[in-house]
C-alpha atoms as a PDB file:
ATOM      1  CA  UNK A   1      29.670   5.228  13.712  1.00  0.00           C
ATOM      2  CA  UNK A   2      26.702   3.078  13.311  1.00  0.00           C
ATOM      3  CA  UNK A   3      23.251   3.584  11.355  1.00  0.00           C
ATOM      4  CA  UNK A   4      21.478   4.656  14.629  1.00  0.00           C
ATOM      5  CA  UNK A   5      23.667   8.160  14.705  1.00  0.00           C
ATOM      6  CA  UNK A   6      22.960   8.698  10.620  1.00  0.00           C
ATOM      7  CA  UNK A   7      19.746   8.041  11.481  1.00  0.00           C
ATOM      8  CA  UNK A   8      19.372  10.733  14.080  1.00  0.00           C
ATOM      9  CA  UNK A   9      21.069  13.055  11.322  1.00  0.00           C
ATOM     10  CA  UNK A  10      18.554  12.106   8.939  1.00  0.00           C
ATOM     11  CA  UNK A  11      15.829  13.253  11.154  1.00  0.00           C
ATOM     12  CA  UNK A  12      17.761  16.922  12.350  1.00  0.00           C
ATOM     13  CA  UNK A  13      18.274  17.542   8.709  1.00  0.00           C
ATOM     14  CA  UNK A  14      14.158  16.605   7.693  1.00  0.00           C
ATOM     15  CA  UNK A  15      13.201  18.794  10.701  1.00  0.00           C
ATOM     16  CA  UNK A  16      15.281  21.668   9.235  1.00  0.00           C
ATOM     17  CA  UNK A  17      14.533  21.482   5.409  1.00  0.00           C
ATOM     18  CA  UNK A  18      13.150  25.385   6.244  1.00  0.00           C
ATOM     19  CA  UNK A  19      16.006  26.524   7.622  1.00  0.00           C
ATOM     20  CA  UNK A  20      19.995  26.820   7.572  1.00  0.00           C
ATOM     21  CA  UNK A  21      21.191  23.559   8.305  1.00  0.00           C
ATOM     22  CA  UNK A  22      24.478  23.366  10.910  1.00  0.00           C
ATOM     23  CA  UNK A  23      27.005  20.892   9.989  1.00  0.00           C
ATOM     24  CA  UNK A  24      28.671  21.516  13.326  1.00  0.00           C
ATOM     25  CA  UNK A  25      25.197  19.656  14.512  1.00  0.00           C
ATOM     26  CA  UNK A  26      25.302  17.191  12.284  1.00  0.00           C
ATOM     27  CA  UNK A  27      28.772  16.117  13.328  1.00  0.00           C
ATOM     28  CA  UNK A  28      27.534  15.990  17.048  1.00  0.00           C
ATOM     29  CA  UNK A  29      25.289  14.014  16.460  1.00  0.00           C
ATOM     30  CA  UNK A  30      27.066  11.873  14.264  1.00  0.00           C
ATOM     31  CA  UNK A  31      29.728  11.444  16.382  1.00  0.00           C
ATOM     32  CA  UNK A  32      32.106  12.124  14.006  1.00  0.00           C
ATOM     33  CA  UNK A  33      33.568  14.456  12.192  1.00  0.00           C
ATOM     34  CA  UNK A  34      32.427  16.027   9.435  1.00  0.00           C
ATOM     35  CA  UNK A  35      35.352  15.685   6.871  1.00  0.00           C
ATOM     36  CA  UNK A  36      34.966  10.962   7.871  1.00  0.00           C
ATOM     37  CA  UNK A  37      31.077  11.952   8.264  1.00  0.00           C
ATOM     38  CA  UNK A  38      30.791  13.383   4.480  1.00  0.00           C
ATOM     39  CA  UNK A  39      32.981  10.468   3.263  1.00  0.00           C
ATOM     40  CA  UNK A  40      31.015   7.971   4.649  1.00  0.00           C
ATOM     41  CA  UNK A  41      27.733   9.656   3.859  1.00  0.00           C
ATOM     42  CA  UNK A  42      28.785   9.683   0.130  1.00  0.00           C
ATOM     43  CA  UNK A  43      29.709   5.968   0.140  1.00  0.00           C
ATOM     44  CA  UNK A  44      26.498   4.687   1.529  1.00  0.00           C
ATOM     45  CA  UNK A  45      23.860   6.760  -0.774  1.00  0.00           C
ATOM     46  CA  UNK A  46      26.445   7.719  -3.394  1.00  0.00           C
ATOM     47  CA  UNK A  47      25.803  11.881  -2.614  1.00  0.00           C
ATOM     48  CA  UNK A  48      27.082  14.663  -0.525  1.00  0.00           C
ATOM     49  CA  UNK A  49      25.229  15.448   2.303  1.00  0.00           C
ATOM     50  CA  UNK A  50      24.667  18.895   0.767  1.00  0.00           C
ATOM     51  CA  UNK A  51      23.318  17.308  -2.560  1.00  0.00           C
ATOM     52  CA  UNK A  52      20.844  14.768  -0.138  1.00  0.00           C
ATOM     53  CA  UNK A  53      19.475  18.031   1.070  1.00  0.00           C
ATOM     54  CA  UNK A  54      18.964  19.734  -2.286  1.00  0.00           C
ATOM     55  CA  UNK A  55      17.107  16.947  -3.365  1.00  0.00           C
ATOM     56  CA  UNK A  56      14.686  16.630   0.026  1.00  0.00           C
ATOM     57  CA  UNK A  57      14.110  20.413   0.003  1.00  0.00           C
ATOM     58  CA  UNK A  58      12.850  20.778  -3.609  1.00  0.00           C
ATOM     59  CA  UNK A  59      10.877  16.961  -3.181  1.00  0.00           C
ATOM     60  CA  UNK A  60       8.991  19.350  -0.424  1.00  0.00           C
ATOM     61  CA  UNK A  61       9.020  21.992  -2.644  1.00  0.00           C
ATOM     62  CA  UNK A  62       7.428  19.972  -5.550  1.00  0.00           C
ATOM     63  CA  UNK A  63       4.777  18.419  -3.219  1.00  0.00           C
ATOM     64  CA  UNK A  64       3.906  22.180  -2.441  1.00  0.00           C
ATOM     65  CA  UNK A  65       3.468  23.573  -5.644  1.00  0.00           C
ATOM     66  CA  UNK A  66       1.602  20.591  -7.070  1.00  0.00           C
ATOM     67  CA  UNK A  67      -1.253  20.653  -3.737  1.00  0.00           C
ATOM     68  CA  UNK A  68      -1.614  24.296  -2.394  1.00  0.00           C
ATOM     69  CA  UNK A  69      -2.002  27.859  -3.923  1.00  0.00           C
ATOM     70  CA  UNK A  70       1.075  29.167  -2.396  1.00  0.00           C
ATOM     71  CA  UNK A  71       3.348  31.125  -4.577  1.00  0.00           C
ATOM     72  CA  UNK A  72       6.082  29.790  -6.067  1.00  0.00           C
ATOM     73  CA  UNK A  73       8.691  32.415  -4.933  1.00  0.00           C
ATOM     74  CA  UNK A  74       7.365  31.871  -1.487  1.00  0.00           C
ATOM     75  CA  UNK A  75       8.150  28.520  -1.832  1.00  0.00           C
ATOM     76  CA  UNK A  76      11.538  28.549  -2.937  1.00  0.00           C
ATOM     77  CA  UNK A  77      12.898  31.547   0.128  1.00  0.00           C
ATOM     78  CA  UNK A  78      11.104  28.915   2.240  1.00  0.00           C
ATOM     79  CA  UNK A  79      13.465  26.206   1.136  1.00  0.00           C
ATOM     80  CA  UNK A  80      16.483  27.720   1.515  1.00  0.00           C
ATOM     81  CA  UNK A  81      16.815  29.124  -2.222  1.00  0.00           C
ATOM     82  CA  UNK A  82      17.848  32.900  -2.661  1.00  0.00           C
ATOM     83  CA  UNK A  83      16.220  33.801  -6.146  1.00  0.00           C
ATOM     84  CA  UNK A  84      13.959  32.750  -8.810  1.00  0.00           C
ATOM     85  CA  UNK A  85      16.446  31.628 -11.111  1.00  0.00           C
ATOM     86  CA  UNK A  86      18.228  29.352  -8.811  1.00  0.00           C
ATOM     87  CA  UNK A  87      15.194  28.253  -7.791  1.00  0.00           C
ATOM     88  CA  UNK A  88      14.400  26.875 -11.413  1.00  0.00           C
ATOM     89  CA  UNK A  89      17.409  25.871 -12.474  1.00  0.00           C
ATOM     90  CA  UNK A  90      17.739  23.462  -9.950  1.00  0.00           C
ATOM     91  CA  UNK A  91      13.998  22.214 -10.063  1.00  0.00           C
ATOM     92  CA  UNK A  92      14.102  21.760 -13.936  1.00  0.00           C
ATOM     93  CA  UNK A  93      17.615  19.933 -13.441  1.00  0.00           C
ATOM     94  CA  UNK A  94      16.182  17.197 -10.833  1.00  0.00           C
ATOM     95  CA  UNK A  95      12.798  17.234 -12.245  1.00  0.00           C
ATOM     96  CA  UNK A  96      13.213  17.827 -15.588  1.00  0.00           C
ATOM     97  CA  UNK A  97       9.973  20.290 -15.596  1.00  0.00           C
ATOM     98  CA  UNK A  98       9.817  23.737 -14.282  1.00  0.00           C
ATOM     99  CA  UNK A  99       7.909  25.002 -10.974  1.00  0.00           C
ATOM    100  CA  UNK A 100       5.901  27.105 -13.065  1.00  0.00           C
ATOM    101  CA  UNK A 101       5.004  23.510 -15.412  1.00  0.00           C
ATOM    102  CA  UNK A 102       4.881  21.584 -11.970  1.00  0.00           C
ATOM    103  CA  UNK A 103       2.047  23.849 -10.962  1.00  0.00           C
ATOM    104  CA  UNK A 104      -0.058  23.105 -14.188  1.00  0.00           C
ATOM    105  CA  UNK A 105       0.078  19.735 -13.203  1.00  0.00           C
ATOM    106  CA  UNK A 106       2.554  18.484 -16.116  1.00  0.00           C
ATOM    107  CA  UNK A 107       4.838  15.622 -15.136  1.00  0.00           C
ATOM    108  CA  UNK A 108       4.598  12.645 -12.906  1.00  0.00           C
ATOM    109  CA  UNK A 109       5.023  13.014  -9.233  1.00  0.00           C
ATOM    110  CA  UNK A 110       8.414  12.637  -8.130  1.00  0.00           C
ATOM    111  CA  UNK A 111       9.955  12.408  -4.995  1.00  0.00           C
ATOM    112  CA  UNK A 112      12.914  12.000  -3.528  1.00  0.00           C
ATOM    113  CA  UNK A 113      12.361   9.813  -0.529  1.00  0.00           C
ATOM    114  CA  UNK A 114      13.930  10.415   3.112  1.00  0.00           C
ATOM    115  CA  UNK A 115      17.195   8.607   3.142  1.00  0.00           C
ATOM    116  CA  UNK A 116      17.763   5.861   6.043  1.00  0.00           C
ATOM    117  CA  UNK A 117      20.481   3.531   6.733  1.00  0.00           C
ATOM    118  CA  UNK A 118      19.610  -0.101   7.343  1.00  0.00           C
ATOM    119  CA  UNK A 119      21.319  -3.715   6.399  1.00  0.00           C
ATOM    120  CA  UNK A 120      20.434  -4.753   2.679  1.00  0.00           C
ATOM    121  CA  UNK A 121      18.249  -2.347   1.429  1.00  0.00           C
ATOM    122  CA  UNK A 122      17.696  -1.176  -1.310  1.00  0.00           C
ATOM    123  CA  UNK A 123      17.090   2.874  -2.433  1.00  0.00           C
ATOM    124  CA  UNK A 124      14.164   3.806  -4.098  1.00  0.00           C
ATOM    125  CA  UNK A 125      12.986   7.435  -6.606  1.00  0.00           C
ATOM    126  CA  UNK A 126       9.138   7.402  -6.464  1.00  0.00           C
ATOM    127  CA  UNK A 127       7.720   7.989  -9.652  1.00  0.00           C
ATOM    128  CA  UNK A 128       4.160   7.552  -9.198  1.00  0.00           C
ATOM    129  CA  UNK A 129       0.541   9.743  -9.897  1.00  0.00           C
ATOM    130  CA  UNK A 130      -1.989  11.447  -7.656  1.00  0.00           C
ATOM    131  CA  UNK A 131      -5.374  10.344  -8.971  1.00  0.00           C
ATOM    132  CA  UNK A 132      -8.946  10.596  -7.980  1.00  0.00           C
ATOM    133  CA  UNK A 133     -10.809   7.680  -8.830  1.00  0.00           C
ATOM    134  CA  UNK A 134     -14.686   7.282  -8.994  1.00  0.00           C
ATOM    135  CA  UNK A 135     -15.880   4.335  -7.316  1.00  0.00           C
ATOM    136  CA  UNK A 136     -15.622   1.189  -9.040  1.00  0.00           C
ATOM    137  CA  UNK A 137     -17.845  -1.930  -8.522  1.00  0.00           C
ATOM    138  CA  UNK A 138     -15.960  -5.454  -8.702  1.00  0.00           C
ATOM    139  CA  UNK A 139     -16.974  -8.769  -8.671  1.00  0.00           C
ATOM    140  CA  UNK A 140     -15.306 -10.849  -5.997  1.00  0.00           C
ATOM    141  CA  UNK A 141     -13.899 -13.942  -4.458  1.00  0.00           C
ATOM    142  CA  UNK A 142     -13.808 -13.156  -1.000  1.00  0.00           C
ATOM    143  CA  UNK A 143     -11.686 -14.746   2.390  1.00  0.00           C
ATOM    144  CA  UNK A 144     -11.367 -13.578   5.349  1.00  0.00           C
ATOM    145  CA  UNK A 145      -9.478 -14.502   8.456  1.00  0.00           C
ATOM    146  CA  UNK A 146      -8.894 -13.204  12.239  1.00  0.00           C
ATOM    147  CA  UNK A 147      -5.284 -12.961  11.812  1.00  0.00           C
ATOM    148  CA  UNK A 148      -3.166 -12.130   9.259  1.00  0.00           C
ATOM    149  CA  UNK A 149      -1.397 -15.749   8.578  1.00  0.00           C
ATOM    150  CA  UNK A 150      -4.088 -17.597   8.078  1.00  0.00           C
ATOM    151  CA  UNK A 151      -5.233 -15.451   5.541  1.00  0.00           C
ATOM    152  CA  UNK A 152      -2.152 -15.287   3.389  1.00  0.00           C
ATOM    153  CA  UNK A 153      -2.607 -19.289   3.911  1.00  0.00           C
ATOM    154  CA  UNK A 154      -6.144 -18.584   2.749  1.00  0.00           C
ATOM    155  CA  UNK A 155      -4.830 -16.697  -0.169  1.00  0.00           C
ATOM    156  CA  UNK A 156      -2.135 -18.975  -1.444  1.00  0.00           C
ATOM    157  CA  UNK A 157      -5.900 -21.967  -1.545  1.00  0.00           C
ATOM    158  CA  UNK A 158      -7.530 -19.496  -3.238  1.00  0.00           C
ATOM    159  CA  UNK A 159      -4.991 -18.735  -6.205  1.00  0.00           C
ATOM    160  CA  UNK A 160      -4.434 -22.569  -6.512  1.00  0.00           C
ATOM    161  CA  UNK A 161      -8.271 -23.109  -6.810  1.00  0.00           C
ATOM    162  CA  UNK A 162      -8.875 -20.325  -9.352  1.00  0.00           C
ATOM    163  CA  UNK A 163      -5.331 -21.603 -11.509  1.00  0.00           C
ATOM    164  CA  UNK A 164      -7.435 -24.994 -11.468  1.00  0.00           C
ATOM    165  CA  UNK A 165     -10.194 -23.993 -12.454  1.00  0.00           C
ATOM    166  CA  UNK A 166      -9.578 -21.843 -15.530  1.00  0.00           C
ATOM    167  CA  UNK A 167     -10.532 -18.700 -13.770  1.00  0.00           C
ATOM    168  CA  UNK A 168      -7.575 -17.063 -12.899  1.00  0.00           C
ATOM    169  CA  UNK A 169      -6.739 -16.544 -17.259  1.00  0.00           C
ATOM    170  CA  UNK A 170     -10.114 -14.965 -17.463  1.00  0.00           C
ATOM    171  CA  UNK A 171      -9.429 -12.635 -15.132  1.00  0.00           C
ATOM    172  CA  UNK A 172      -5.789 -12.298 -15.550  1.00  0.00           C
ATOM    173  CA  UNK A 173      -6.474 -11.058 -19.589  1.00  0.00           C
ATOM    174  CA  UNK A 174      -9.612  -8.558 -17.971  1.00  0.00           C
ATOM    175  CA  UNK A 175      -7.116  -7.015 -15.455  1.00  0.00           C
ATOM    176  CA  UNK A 176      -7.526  -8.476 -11.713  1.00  0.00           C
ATOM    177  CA  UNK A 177      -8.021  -5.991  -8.434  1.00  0.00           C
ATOM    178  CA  UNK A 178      -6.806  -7.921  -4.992  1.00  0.00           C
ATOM    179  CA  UNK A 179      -7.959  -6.009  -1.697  1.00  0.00           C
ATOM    180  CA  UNK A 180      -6.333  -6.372   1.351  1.00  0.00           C
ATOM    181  CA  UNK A 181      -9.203  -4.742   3.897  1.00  0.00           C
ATOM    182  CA  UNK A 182      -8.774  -4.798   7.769  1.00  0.00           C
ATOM    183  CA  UNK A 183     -11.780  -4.347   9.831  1.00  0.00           C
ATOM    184  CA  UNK A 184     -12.778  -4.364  13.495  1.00  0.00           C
ATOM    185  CA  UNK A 185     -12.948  -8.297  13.722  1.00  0.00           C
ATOM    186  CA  UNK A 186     -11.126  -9.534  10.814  1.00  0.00           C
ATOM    187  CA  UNK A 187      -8.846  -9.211   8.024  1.00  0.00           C
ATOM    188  CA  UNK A 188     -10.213  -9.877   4.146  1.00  0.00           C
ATOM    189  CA  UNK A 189      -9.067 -10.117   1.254  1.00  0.00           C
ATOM    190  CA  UNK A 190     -10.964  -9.803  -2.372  1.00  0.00           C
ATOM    191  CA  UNK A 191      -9.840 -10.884  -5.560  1.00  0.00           C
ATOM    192  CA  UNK A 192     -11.836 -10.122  -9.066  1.00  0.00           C
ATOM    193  CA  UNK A 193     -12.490  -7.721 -11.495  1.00  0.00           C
ATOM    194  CA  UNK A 194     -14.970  -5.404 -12.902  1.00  0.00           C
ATOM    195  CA  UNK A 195     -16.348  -7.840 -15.367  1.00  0.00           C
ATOM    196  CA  UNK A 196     -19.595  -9.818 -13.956  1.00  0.00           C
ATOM    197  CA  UNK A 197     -19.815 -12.968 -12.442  1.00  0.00           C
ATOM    198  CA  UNK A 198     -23.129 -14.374 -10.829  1.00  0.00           C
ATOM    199  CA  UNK A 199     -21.303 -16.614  -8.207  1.00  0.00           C
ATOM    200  CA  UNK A 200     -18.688 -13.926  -6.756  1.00  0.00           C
ATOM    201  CA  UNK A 201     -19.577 -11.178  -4.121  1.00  0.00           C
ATOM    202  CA  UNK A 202     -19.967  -7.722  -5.240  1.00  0.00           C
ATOM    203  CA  UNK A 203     -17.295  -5.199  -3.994  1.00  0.00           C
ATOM    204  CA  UNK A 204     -17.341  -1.712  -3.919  1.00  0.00           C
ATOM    205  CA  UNK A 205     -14.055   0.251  -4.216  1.00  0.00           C
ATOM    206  CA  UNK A 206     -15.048   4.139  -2.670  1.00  0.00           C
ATOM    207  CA  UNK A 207     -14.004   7.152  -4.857  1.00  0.00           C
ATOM    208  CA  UNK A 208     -11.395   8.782  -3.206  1.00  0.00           C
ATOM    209  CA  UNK A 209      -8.447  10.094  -4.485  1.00  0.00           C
ATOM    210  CA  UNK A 210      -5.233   7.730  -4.422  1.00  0.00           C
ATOM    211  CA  UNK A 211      -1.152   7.841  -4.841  1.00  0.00           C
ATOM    212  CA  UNK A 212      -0.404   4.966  -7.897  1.00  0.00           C
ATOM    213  CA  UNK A 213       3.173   3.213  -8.157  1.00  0.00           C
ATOM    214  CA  UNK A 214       3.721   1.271 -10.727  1.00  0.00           C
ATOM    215  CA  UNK A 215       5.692  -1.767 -11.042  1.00  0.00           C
ATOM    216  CA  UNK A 216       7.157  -3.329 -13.868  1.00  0.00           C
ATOM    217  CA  UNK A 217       6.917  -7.414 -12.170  1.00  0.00           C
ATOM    218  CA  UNK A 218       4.373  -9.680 -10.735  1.00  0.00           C
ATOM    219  CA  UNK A 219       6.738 -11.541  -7.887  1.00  0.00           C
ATOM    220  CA  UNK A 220       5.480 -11.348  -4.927  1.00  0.00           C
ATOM    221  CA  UNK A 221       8.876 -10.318  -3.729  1.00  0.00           C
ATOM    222  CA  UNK A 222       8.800  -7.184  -5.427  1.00  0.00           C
ATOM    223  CA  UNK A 223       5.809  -5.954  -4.500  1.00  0.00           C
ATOM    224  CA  UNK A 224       6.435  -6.774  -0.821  1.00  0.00           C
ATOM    225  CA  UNK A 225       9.359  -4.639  -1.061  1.00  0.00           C
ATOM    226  CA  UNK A 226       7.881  -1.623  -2.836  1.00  0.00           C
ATOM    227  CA  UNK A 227       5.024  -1.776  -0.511  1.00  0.00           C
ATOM    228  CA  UNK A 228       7.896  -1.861   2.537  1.00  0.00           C
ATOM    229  CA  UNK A 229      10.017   1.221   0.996  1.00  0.00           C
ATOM    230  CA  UNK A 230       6.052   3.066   0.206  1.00  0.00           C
ATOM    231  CA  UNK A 231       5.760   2.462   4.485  1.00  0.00           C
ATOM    232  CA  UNK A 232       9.463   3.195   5.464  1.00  0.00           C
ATOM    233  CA  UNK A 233      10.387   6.072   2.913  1.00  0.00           C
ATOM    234  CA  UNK A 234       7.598   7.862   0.609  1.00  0.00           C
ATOM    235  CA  UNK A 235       4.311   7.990   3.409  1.00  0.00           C
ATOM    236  CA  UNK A 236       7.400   9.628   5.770  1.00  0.00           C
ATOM    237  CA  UNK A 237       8.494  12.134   3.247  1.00  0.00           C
ATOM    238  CA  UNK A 238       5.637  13.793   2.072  1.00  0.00           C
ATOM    239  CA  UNK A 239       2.685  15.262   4.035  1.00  0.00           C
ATOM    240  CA  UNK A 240      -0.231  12.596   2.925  1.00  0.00           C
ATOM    241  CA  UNK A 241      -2.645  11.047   5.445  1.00  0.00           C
ATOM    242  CA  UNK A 242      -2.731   7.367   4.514  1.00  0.00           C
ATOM    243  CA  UNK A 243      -5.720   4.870   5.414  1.00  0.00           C
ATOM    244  CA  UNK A 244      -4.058   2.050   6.932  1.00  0.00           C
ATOM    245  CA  UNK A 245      -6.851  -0.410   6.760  1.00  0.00           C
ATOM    246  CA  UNK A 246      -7.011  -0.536   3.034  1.00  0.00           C
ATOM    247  CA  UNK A 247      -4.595  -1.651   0.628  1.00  0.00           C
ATOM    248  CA  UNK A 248      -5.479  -1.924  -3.439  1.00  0.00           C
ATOM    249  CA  UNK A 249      -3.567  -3.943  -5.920  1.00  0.00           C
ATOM    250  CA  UNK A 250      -4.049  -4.359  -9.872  1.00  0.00           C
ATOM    251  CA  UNK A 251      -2.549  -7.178 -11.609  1.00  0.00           C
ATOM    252  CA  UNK A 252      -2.615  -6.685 -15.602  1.00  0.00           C
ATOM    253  CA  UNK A 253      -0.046  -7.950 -18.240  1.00  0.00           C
ATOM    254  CA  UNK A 254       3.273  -8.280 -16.502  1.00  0.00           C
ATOM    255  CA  UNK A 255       3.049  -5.578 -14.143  1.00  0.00           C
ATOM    256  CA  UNK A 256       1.423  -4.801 -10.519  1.00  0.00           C
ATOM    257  CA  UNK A 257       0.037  -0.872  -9.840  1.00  0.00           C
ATOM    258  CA  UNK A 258      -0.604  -0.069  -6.349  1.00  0.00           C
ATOM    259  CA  UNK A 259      -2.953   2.308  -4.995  1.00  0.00           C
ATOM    260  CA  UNK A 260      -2.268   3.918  -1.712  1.00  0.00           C
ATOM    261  CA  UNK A 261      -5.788   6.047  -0.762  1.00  0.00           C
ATOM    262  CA  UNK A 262      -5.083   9.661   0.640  1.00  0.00           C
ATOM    263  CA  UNK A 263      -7.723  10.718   3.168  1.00  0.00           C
END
């Protein structure tokens, strides 16, 4: 069996969160069957299949109660579940909130992210907030570039001139926004912060409401790979509509929040 057939599994199962899912199916297109298939499901992500499916249906099911007016018994027969109590048991037990608290808002976002079967990588629970931010003005160092290498080359001048310089503390203890902004002719990036400075350009960040992660580390490592699993799992497994030509980061302390904006 090899990660291309789970992978095709993955996707029957996501298409058929609403309805009864066929293990028969699942086997086919496995290509194996189900008794090796469960075995070797459980070693990769350490869950049944069934329990995998639990958790996607009521990561929909939170998504839906937190963003429309539907009602919450609708909700729950929609995802498979056969009564109200059922319903909540298992929501409170994964989320540790009920529907009916989920709908007031309480609680951090939580979902359970599509599973996927690659080499080396690493599983990720998204905590994170949905926030609407009024528009905030910066003041910026800005670079830009026509491709994407020579700006991160750009970058890496840039952080070594500002270290030099003394600049990078100030900012650093005010709490530092860097940009990443693709346009029709060139990539750019800003770095700076809200507090004023007469020699850096000023920089507009648009309200607009945005999903938050929050990171507990600086390395650039890290955030690379949060910022790979946000692309690969969370952006697939809920029903947001990203813009792709905008990425916002904010350095403070010792950790890194990012700021996906929702259109």
């Amino acid at each position: 069996m090899n990660f291309d057939c789970l992978n095709k599994m993955i996707k029957y199962i996501e298409d058929n969160l609403e309805n009864e899912i066929d293990f028969n199916e699942l086997s086919k297109i496995a290509k194996s069957n189900i008794f090796i298939l469960e075995r070797i499901f459980m070693f990769l992500t350490n869950m049944t299949i069934n329990e995998y499916i639990k958790k996607r249906r009521l990561s929909k099911a939170f998504e839906e109660i937190r963003n429309t007016d539907h009602k919450i018994i609708d909700i729950a027969f929609k995802y498979q579940y056969n009564s109200a109590s059922s319903f909540n048991r298992a929501f409170k037990q994964l989320f540790n909130i009920t529907p009916t608290e989920c709908r007031k808002g309480l609680g951090k976002y939580k979902i359970i992210p599509i599973e996927y079967f690659e080499n080396n990588k690493n599983n990720y629970d998204f905590d994170y907030e949905i926030k609407k931010i009024n528009s905030i003005t910066l003041y910026c160092y800005h670079i830009s570039s026509k491709n994407y290498s020579d700006l991160l080359y750009e970058i890496k001048k840039l952080y070594k001139k500002i270290k030099k310089n003394g600049r990078y503390k100030e900012l650093n203890e005010i709490g530092m926004f860097g940009i990443f902004y693709k346009n029709e002719i060139s990539y750019n990036y800003y770095l700076g912060s809200m507090k004023y400075f007469s020699n850096l350009e000023k920089y507009e960040i648009k309200a607009n409401k945005y999903a938050i992660f929050k990171l507990d580390s600086r390395r650039q490592n890290d955030i690379v790979n949060l910022e790979k699993k946000i692309n690969k799992q969370w952006i697939p497994a809920t029903n947001y509509e990203i813009k792709n030509n905008l990425k916002i980061e904010f350095y403070q302390d010792d950790s890194c929040s990012i700021y996906v904006p929702i259109k």
